[in-house]
Protein backbone atom coordinates (compact mmCIF):
# COMPACT_ATOMS: atom_id res chain seq x y z
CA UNK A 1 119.63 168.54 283.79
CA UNK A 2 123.03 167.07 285.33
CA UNK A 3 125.25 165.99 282.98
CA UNK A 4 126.28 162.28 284.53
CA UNK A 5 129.71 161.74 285.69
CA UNK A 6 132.14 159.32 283.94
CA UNK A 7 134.00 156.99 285.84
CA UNK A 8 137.35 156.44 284.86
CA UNK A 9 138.79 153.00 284.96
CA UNK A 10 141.18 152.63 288.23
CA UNK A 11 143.46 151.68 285.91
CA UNK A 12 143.79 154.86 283.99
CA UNK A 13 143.82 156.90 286.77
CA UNK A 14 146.50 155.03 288.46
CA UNK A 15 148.59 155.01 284.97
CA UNK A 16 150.49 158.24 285.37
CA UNK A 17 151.61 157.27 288.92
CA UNK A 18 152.88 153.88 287.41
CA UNK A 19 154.50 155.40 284.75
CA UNK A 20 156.05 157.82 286.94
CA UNK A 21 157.39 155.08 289.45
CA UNK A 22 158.90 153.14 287.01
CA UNK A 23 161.31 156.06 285.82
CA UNK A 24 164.87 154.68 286.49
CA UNK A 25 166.81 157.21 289.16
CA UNK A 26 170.03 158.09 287.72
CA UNK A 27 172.78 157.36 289.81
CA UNK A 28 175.68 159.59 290.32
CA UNK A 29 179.06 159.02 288.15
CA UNK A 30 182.21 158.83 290.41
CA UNK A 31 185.46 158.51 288.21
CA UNK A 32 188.34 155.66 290.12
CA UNK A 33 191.68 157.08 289.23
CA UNK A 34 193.96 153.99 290.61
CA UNK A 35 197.51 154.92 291.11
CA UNK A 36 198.74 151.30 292.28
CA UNK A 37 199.67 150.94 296.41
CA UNK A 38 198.68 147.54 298.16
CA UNK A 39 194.59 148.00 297.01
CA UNK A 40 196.18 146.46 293.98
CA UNK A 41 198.95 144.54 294.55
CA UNK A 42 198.07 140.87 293.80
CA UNK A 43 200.59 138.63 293.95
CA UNK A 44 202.04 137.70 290.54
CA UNK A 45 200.37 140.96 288.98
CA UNK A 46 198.84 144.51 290.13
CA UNK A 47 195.06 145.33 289.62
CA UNK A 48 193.80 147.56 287.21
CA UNK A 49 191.70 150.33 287.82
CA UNK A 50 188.47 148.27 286.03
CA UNK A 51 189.65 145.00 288.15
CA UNK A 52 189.54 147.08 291.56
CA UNK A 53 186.03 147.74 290.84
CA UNK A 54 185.34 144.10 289.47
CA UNK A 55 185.82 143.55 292.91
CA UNK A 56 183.67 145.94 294.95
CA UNK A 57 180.22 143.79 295.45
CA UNK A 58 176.87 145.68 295.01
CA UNK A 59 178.75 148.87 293.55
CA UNK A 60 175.79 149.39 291.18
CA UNK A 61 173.32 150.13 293.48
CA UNK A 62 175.31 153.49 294.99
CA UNK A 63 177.02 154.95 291.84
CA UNK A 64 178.09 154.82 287.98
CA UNK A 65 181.57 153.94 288.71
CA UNK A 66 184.23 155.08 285.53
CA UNK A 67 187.87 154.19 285.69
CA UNK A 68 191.12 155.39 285.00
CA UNK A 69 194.63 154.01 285.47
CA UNK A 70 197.43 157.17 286.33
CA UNK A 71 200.29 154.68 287.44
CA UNK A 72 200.43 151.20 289.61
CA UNK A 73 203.05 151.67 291.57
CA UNK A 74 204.12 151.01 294.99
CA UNK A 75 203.47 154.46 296.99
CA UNK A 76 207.14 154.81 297.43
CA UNK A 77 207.66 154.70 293.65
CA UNK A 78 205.03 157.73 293.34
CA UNK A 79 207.19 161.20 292.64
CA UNK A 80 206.56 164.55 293.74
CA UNK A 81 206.39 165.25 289.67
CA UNK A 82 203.85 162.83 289.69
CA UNK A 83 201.94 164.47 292.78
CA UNK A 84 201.62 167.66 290.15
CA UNK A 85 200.31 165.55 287.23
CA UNK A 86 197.39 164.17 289.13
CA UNK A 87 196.48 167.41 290.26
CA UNK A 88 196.50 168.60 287.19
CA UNK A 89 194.53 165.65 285.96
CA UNK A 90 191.65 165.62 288.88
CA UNK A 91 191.58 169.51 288.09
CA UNK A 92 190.94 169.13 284.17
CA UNK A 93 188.61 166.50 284.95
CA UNK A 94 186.59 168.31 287.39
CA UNK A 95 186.72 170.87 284.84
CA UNK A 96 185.64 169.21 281.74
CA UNK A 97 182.77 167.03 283.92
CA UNK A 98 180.23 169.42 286.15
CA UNK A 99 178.09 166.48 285.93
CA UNK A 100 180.87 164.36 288.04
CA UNK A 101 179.66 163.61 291.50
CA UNK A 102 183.22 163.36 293.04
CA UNK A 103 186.82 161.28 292.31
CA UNK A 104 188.10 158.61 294.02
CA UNK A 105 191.83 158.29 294.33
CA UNK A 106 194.10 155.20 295.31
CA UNK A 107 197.14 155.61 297.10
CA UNK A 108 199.58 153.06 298.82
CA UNK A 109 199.01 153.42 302.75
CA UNK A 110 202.70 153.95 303.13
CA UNK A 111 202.51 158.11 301.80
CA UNK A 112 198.68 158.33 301.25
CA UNK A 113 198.68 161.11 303.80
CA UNK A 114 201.40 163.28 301.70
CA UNK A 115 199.80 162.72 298.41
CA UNK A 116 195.78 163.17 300.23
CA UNK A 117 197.52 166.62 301.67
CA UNK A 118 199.06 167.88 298.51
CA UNK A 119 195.63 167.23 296.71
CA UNK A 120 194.01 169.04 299.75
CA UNK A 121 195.94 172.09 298.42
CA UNK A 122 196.17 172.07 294.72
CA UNK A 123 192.42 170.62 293.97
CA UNK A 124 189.91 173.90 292.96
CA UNK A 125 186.92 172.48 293.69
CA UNK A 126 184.42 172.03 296.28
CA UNK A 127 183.32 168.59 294.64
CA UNK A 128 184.41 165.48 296.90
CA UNK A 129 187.76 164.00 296.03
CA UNK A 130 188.64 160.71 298.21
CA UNK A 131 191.69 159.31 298.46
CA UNK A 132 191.50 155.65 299.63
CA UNK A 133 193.89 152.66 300.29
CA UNK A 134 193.94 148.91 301.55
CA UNK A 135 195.96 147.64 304.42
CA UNK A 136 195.88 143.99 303.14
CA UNK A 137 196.66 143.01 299.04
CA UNK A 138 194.07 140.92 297.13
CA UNK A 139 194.37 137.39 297.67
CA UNK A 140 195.67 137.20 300.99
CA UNK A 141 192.96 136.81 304.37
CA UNK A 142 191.00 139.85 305.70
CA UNK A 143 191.60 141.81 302.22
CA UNK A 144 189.75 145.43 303.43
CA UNK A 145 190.16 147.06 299.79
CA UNK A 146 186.67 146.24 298.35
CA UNK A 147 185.13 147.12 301.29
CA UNK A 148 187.08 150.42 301.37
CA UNK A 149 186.77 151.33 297.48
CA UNK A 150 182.95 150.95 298.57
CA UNK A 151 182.81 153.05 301.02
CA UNK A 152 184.84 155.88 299.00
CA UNK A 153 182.75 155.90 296.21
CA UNK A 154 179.78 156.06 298.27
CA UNK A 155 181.49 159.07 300.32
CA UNK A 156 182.59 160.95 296.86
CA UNK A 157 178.69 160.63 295.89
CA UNK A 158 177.71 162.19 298.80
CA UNK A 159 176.35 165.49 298.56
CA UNK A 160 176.56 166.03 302.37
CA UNK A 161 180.80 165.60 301.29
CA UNK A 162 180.62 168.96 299.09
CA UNK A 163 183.01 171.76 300.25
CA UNK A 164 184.66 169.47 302.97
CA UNK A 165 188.07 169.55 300.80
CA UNK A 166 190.21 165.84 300.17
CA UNK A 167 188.62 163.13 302.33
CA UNK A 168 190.45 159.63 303.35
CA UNK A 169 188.49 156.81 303.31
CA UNK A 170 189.65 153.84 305.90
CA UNK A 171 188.11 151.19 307.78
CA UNK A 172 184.37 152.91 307.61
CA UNK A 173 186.18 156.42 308.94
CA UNK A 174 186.58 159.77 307.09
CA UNK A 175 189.15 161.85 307.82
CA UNK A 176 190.62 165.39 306.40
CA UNK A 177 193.55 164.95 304.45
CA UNK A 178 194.64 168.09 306.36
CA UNK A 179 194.99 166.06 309.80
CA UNK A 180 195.41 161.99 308.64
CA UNK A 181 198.10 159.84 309.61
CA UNK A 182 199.11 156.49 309.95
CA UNK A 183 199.64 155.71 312.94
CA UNK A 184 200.39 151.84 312.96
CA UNK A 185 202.09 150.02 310.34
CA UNK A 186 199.81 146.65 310.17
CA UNK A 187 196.48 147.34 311.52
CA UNK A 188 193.21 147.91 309.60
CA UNK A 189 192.25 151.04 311.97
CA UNK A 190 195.90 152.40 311.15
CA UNK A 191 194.62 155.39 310.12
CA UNK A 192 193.70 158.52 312.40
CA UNK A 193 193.15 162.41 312.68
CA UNK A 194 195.38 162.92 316.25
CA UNK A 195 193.69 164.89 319.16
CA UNK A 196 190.94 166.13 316.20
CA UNK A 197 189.24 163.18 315.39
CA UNK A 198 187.27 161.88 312.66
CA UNK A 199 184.94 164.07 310.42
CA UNK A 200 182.69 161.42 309.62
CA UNK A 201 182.14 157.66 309.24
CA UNK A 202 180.39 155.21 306.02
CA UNK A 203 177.40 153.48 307.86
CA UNK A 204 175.47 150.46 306.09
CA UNK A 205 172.50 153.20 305.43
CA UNK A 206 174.83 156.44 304.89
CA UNK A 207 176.97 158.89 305.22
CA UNK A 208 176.84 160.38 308.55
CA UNK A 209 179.63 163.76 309.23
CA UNK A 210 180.25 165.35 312.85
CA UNK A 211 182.28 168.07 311.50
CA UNK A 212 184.24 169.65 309.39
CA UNK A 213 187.96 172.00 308.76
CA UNK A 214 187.55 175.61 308.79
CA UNK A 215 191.25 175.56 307.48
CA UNK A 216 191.79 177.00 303.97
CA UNK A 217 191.84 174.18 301.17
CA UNK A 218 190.98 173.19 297.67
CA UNK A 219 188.85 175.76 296.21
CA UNK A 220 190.13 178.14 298.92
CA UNK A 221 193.56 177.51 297.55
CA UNK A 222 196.17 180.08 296.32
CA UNK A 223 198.23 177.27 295.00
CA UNK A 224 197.82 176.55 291.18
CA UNK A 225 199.64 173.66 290.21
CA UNK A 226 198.82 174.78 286.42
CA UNK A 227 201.54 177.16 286.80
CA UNK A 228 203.67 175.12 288.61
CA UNK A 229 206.23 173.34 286.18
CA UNK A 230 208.27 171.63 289.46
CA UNK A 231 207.98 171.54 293.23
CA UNK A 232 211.53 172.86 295.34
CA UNK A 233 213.39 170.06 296.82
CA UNK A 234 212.25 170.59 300.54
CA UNK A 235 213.66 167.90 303.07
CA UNK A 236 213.11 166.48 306.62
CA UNK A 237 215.54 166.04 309.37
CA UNK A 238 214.56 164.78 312.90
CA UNK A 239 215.88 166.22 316.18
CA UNK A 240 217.65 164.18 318.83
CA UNK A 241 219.75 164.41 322.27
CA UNK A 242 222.97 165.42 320.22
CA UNK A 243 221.51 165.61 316.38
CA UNK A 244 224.52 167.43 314.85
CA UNK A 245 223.62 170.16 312.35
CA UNK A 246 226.00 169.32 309.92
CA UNK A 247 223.24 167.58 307.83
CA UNK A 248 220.88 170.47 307.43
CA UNK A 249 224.24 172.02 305.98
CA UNK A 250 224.43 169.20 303.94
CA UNK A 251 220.80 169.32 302.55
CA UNK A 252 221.02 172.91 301.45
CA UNK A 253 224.22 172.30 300.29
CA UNK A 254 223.18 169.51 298.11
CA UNK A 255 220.07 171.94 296.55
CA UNK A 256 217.41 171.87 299.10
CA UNK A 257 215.38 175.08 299.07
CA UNK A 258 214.26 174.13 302.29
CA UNK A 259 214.40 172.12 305.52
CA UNK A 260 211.67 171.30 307.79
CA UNK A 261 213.35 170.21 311.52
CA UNK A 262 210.55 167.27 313.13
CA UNK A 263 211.81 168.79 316.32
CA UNK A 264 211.75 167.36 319.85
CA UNK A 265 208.24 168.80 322.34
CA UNK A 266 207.22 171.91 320.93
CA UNK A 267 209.82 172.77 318.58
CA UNK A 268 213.46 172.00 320.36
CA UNK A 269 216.73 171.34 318.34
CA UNK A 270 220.42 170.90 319.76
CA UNK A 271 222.24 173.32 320.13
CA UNK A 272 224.50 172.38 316.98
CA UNK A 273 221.01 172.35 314.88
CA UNK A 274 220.04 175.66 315.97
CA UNK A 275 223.97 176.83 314.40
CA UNK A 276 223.35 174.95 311.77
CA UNK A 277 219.47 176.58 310.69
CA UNK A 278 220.78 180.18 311.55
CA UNK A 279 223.52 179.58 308.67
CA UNK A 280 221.17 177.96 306.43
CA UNK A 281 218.42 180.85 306.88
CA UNK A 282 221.61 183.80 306.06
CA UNK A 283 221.82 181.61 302.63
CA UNK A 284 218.28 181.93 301.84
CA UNK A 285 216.96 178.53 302.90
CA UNK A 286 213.72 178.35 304.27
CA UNK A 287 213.47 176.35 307.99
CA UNK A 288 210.29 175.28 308.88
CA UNK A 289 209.75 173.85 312.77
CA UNK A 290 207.51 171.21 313.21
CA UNK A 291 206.82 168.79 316.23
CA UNK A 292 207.84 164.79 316.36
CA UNK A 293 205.08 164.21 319.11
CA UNK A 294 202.40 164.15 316.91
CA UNK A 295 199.89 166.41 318.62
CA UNK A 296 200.02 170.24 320.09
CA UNK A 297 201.31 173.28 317.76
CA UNK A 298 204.76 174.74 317.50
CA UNK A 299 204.02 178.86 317.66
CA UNK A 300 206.78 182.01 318.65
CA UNK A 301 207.42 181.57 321.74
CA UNK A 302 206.98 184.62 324.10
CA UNK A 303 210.10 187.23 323.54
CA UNK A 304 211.01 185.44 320.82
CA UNK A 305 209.41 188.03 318.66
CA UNK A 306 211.09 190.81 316.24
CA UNK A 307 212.97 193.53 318.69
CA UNK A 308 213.19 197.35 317.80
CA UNK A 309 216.78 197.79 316.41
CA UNK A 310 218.20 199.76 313.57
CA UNK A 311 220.13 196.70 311.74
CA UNK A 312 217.60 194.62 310.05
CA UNK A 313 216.41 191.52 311.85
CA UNK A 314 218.18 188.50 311.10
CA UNK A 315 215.94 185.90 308.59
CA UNK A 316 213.99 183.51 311.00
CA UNK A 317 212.66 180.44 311.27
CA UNK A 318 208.60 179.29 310.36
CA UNK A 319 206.56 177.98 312.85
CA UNK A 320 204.96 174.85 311.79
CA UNK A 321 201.85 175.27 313.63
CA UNK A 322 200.24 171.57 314.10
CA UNK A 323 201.04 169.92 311.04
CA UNK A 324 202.90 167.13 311.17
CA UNK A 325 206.86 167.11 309.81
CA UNK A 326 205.83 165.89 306.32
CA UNK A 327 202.54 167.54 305.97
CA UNK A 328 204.54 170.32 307.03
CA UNK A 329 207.13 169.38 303.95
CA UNK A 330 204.46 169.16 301.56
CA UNK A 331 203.07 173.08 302.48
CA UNK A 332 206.61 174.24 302.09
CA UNK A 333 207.06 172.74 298.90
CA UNK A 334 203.96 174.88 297.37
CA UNK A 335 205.04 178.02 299.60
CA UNK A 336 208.03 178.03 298.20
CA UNK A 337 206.72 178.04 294.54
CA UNK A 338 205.32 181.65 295.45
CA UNK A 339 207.42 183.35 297.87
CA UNK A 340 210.86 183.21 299.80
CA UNK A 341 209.59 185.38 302.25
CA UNK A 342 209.31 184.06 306.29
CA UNK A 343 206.06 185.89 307.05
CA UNK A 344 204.33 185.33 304.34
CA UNK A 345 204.98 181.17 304.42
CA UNK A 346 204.36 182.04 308.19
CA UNK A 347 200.83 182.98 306.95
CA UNK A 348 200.45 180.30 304.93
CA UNK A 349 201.36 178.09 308.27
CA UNK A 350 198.71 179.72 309.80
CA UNK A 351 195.97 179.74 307.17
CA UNK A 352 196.49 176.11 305.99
């Protein structure tokens, strides 16, 4: 005899699936860390960290923003000392929080690319950090920094943004923090990688990459600003028809460790420079060579290389590779924390 079958309501059969559906999806947690810059200059008053947010529509639906005010200051106003504390800070944080889908950073427009490229070095993680700015204040017409805060923090949640080092966030682009720069002084697209391009942009529906750097960075990093207690004074000089080379005396003169010469094509000084960076190199100051044009590398050129002789060869000058004159500023700085040494911070040209 068959036993008869049972039929189960639709209802209960359907209940698991219901119950199942109506789990909430946790969204990921992205920490703001606002150091001040335009984003948040309103006039009569800067934005705080919680009022940036405020002001991002629809944030909710992407991520579980948290906030946290370093500074709010005008990116001029932002020190190299203070470059090392937010390292340190984004570091601990990343440390304390493995649950943390990423960090977005704020940075006045004016030196975002310094303080995106020093990041680049001294994070140690492969988790997204995004540094991200306005090129309008609140208030005034056309104001792009909720519409750019979005876009970070929906770039830091990304997990197609993992292991791509520090990201900049701009006008729907993403760009490595390696090749940024700002390139015009008013315009909302003032932001751009040179003759490499873009890695990515934020569209309505996601986060779409075309590539990525296969320089070293973040977690790749020899540079640990936990035992760094203060960066060498390292400054920039530009070359000119007639620049005199009395000033790069003067800069090592008045304590700079080194000099880094924004020379003219692919690494040409006058003739008084070249005096001047010879002296300068025989009392132990590093010279770095970068390029003004903003595009091509500055390498050795061909017979310019060390020469069999019994006297030891003289100390000589880096080659800046493509970096720009104050990315290449910012690499010297951390070189010079570790080593005096031209071929090693040669290497370290080459590798970052």
């Amino acid at each position: 005899m068959r036993t008869p079958r049972i039929a189960l309501p639709l209802c209960l059969v359907l209940l698991p699936l219901a119950v199942e559906a109506a789990q909430p999806v946790e969204l990921p947690a992205v920490r703001l860390i606002a150091t001040g810059g335009t984003i948040s200059s309103r006039p009569g008053g800067r934005l705080t960290a919680a009022e940036l947010v405020a002001l991002v529509p629809a944030l909710d639906r992407h991520v579980r923003a948290e906030t946290e005010q370093f500074s709010n200051l005008p990116s001029s106003e932002l020190t190299v000392t203070a470059w090392l504390a937010l390292a340190r800070r984004v570091n601990r944080l990343l440390d304390e929080r493995p649950a943390l889908s990423g960090i977005v950073v704020t940075s006045g427009t004016d030196t975002l690319e310094e303080v995106a490229y020093f990041l680049h070095l001294t994070v140690r993680h492969t988790r997204p950090v995004v540094v991200v700015g306005a090129m309008r204040p609140p208030g005034t017409l056309g104001y792009d920094g909720a519409a750019n805060l979005l876009h970070a923090f929906r770039v830091a949640a990304a997990p197609a943004s993992v292991g791509r080092g520090v990201l900049v966030v701009l006008n729907a682009e993403i760009h490595s923090a390696r090749d940024v720069t700002k390139a015009n002084a008013q315009g909302l697209d003032a932001f751009g990688s040179r003759e490499y391009g873009r890695l990515g942009v934020v569209g309505h529906d996601r986060v779409l990459y075309y590539g990525r750097t296969d320089r070293r960075h973040t977690w790749r990093s020899e540079f640990d600003v936990s035992a760094i207690d203060r960066l060498p004074r390292v400054d920039v000089l530009l070359a000119y028809q007639g620049a005199p080379g009395d000033l790069i005396v003067a800069a090592a003169a008045r304590g700079a460790a080194g000099v880094v010469v924004a020379a003219s094509g692919a690494g040409s000084m006058s003739p008084s420079q070249l005096d001047a960076t010879r002296l300068v190199l025989r009392r132990g100051v590093a010279v770095v060579v970068a390029s003004r044009t903003g595009g091509g590398r500055v390498v050795p050129r061909p017979g310019t290389g060390p020469r069999k002789r019994r006297l030891p060869a003289p100390p000589r000058r880096v080659m800046g590779e493509d970096l720009s004159p104050v990315k290449a500023r910012v690499l010297l700085m951390l070189a010079l924390t570790h080593t005096r040494e031209q071929a090693e911070i040669q290497r370290m040209f080459q590798e970052y």
